[in-house]
C-alpha atoms as a PDB file:
ATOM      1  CA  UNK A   1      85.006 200.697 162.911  1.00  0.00           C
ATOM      2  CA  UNK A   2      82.767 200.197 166.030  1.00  0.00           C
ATOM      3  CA  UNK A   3      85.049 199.105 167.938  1.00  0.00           C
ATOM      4  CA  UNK A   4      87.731 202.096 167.092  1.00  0.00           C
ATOM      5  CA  UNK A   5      84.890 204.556 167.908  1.00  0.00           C
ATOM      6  CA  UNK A   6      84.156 202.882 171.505  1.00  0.00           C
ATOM      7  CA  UNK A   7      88.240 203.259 172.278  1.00  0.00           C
ATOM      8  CA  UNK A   8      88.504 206.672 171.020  1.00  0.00           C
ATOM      9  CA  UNK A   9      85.310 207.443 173.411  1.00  0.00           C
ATOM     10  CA  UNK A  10      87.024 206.167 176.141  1.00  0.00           C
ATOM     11  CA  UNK A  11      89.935 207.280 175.837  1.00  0.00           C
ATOM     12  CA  UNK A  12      88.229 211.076 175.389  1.00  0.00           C
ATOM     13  CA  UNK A  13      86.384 210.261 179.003  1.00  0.00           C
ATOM     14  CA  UNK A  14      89.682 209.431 180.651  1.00  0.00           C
ATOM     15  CA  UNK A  15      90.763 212.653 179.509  1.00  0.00           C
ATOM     16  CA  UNK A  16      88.066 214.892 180.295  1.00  0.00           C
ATOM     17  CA  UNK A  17      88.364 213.964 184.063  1.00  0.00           C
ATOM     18  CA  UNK A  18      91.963 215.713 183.985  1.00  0.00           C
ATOM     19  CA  UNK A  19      90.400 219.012 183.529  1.00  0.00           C
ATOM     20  CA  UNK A  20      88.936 221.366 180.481  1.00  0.00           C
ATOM     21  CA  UNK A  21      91.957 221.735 178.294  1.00  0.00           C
ATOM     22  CA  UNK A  22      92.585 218.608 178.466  1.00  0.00           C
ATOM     23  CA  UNK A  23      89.121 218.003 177.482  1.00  0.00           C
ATOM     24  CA  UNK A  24      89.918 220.249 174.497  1.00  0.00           C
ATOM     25  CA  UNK A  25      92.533 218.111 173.540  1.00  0.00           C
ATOM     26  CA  UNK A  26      90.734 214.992 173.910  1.00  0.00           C
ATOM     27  CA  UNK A  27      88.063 215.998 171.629  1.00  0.00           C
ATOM     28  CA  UNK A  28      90.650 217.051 168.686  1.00  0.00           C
ATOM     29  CA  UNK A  29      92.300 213.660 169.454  1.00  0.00           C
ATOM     30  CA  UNK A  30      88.791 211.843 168.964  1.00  0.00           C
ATOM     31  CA  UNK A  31      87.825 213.892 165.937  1.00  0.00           C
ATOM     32  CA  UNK A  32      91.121 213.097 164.131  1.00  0.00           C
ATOM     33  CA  UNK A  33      90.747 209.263 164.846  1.00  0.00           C
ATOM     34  CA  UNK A  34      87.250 208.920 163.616  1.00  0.00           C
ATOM     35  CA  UNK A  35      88.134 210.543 160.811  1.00  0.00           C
ATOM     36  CA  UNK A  36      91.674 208.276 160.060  1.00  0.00           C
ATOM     37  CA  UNK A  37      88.887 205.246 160.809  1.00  0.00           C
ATOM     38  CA  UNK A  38      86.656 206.720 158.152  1.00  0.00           C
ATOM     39  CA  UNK A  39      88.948 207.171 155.607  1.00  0.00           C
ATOM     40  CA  UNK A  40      88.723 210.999 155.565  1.00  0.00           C
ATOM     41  CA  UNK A  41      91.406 213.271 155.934  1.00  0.00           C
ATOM     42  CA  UNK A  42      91.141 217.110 156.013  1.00  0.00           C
ATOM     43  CA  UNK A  43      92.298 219.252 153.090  1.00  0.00           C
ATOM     44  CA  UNK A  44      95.395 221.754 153.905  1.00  0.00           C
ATOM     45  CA  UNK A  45      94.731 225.328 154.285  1.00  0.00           C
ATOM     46  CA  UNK A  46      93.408 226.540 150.992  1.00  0.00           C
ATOM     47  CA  UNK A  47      93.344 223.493 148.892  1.00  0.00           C
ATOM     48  CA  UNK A  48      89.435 223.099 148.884  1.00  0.00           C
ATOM     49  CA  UNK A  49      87.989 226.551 149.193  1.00  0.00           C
ATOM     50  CA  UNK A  50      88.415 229.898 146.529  1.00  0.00           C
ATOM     51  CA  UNK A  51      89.272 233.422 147.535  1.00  0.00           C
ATOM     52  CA  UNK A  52      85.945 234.095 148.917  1.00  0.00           C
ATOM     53  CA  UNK A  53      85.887 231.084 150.651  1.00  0.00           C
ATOM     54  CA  UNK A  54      83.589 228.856 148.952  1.00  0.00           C
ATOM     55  CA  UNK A  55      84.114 225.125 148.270  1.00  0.00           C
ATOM     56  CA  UNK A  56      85.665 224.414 145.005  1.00  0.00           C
ATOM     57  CA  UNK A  57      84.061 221.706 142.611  1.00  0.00           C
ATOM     58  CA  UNK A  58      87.042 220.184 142.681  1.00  0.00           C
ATOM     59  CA  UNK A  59      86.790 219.784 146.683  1.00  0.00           C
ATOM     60  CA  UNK A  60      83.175 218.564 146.790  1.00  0.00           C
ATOM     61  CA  UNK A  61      84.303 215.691 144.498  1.00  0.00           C
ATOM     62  CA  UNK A  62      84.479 212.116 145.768  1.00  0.00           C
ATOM     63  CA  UNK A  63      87.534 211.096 146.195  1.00  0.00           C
ATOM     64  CA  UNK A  64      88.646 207.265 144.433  1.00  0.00           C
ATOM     65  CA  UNK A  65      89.203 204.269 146.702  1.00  0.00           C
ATOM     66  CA  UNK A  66      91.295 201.735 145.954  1.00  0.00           C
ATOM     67  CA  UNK A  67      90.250 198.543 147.794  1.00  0.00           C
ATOM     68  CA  UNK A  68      93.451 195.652 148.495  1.00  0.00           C
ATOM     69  CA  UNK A  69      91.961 192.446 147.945  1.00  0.00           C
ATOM     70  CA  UNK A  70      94.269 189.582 149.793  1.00  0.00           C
ATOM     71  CA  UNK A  71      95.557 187.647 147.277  1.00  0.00           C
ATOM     72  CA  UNK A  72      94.492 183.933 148.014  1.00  0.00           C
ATOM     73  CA  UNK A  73      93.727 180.526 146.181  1.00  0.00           C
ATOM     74  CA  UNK A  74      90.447 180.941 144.060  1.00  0.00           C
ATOM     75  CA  UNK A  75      89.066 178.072 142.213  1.00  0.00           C
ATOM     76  CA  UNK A  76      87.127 179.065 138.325  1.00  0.00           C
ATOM     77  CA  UNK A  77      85.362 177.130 135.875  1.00  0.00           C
ATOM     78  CA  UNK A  78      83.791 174.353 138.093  1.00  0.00           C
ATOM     79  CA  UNK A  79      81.622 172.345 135.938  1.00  0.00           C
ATOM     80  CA  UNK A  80      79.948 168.613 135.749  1.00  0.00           C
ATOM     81  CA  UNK A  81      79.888 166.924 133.052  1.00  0.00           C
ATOM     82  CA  UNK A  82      79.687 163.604 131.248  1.00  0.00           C
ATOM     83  CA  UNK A  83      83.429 163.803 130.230  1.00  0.00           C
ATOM     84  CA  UNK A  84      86.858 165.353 129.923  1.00  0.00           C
ATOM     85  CA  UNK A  85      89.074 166.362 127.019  1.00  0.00           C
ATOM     86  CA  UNK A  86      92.739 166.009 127.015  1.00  0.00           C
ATOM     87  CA  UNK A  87      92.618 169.341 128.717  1.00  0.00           C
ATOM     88  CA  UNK A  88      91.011 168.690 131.415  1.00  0.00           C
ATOM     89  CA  UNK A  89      87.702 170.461 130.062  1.00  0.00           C
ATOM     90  CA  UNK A  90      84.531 169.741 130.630  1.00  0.00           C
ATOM     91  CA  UNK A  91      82.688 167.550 128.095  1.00  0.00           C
ATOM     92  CA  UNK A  92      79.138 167.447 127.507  1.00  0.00           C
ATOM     93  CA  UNK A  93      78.376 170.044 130.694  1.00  0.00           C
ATOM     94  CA  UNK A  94      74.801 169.365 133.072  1.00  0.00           C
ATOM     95  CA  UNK A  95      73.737 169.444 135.862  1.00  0.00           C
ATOM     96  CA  UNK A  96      71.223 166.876 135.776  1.00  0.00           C
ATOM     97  CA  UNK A  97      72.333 163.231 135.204  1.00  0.00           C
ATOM     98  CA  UNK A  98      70.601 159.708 135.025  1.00  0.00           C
ATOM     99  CA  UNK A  99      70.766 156.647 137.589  1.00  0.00           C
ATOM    100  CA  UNK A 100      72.724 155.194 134.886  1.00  0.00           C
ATOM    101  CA  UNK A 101      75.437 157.306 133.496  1.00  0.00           C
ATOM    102  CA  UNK A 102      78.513 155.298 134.054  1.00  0.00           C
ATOM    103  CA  UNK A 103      80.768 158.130 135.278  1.00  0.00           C
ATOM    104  CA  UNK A 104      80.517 161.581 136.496  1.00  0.00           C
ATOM    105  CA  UNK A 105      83.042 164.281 135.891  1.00  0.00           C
ATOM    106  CA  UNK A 106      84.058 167.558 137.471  1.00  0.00           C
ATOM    107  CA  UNK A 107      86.591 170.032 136.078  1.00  0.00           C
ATOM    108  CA  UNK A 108      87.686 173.212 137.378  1.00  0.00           C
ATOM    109  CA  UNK A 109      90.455 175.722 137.314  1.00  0.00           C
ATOM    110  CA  UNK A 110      92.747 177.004 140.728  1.00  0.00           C
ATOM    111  CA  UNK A 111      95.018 180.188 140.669  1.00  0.00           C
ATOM    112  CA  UNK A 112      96.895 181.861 143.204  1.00  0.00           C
ATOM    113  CA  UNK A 113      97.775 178.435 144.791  1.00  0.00           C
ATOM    114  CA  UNK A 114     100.721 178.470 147.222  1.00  0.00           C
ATOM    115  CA  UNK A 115     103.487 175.549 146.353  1.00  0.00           C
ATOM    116  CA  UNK A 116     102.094 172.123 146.995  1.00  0.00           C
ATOM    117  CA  UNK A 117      98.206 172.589 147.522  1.00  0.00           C
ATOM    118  CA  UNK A 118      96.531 169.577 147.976  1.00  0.00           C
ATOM    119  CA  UNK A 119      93.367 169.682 145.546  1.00  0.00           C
ATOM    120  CA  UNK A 120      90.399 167.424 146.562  1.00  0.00           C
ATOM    121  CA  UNK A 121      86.610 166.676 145.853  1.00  0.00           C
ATOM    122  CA  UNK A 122      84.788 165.230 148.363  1.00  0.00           C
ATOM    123  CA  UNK A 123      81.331 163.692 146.710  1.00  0.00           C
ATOM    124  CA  UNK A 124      78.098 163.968 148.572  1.00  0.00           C
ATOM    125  CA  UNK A 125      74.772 162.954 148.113  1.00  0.00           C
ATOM    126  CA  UNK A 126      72.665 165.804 150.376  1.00  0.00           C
ATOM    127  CA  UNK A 127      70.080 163.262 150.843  1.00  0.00           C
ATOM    128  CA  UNK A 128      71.347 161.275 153.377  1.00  0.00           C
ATOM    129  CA  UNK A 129      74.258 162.998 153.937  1.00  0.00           C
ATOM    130  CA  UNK A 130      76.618 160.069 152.666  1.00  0.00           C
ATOM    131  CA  UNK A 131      79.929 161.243 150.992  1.00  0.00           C
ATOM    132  CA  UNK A 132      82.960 159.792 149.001  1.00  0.00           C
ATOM    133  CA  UNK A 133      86.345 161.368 149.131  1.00  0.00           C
ATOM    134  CA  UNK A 134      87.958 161.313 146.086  1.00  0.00           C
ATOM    135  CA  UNK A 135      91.885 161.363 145.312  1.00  0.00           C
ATOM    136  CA  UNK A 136      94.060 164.125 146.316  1.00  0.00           C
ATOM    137  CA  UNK A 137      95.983 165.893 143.807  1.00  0.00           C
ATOM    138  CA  UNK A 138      98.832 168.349 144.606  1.00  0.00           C
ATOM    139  CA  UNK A 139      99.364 171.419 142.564  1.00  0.00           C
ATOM    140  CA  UNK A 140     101.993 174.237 142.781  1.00  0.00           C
ATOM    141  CA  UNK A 141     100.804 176.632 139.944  1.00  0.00           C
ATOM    142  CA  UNK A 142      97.576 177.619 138.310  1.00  0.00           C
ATOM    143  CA  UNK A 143      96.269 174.917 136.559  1.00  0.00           C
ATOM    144  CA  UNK A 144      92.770 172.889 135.003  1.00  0.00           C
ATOM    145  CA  UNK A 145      92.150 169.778 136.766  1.00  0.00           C
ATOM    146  CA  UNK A 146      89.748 166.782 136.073  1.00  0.00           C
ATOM    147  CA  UNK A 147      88.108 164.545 138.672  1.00  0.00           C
ATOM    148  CA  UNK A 148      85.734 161.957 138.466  1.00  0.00           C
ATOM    149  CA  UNK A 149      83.419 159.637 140.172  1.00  0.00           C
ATOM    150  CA  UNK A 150      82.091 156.129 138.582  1.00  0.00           C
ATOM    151  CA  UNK A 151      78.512 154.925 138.760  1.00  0.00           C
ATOM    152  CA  UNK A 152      77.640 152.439 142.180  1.00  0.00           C
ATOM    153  CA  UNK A 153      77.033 148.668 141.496  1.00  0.00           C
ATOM    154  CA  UNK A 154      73.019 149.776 141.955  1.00  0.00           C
ATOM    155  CA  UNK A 155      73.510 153.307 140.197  1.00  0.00           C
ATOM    156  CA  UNK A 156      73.239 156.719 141.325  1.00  0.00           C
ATOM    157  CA  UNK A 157      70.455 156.909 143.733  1.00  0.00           C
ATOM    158  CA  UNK A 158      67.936 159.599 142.472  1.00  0.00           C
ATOM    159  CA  UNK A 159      68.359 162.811 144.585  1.00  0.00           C
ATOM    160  CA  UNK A 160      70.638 166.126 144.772  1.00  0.00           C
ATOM    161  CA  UNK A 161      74.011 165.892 145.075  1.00  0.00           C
ATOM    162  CA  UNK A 162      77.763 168.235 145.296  1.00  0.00           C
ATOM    163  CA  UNK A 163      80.845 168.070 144.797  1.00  0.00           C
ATOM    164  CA  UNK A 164      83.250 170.314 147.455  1.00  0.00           C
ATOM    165  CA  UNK A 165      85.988 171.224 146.447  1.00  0.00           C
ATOM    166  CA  UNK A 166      89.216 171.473 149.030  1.00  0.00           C
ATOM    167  CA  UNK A 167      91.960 173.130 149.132  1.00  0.00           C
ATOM    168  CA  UNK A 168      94.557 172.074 151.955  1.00  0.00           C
ATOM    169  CA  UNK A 169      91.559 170.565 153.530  1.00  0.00           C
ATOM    170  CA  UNK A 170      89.607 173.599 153.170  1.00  0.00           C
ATOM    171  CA  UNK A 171      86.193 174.436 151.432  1.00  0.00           C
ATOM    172  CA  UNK A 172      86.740 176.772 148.518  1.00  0.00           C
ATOM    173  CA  UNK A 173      84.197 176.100 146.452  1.00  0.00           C
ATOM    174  CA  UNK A 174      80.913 173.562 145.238  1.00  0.00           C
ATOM    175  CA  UNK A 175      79.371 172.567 142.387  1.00  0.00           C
ATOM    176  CA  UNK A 176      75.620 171.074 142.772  1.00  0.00           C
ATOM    177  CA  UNK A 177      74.165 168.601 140.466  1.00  0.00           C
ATOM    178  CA  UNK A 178      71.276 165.928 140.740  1.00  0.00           C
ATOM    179  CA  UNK A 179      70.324 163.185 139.172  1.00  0.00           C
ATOM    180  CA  UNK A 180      66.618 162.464 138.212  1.00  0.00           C
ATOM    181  CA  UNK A 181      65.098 159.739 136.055  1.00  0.00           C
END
């Protein structure tokens, strides 16, 4: 918005230097853009004022907005757990887990996916920074999927942990956990 306000400034200064009608102009010009970059528009003659010319309630009322939202892959329902179902749901959900739990488990739902969307959790323990990329799966509709992670020779190492989830290679989403004695 900013930036549509410095342009129509400009452009009103250009004007101006051409002389006083023009300067005229250039003010209506910049008064109609800031309000199309606002949102506003002005009401036709009569629509928002009564016969004696005061504002109708209907006119001082606040107009509904209806904001677009791009449509775009979202990912739902992330949660770790100790297992999965045959549905790909979460079993036993937490967030904390112990050095010894054999296998970790993360489930989670995408939507608005475009054909082929390569689905992938990268593993990383935040205290040192080390990760473990996981298998990718593809997807082409909305679906639950499972993942899962199995314990180290030694066991987890005691510390904070997430799971990122990618989409095409991209961050979408996270799910922290920890695991604690």
């Amino acid at each position: 918005m900013g930036t549509c306000f410095l342009l129509l400034l400009l452009l009103r200064n250009a004007i101006v230097r051409a002389g006083a009608v023009a300067a005229v102009a250039a003010w209506v010009v910049v008064a109609g853009g800031l309000l199309l970059t606002l949102g506003m528009t002005i009401p036709a003659q009569g629509s928002g004022a009564s016969a004696s010319g005061a504002a109708s309630p209907s006119a001082a009322a606040p107009r509904a907005t209806t904001a677009v939202v791009p449509a775009g892959p979202k990912v739902e329902k992330l949660a770790v757990g100790l297992g999965l179902d045959r549905d790909q749901r979460i079993l036993n959900p937490t967030s904390t887990l112990k050095p010894d739990t054999p296998e970790i488990f993360l489930s989670l739902e995408v939507h608005d996916v475009p054909q082929e969307t390569a689905v992938q959790i990268v593993w990383v323990y935040l205290e040192t920074g080390d990760s473990i990329s996981g298998p990718v799966q593809t997807v082409s509709d909305d679906q639950r999927l499972g993942f899962s992670l199995t314990r180290p020779t030694r066991g987890w190492p005691v510390g904070s942990y997430k799971a990122v989830v990618l989409l095409n290679n991209a961050q979408i989403a996270a799910a922290d956990f920890s695991v604690r004695q």
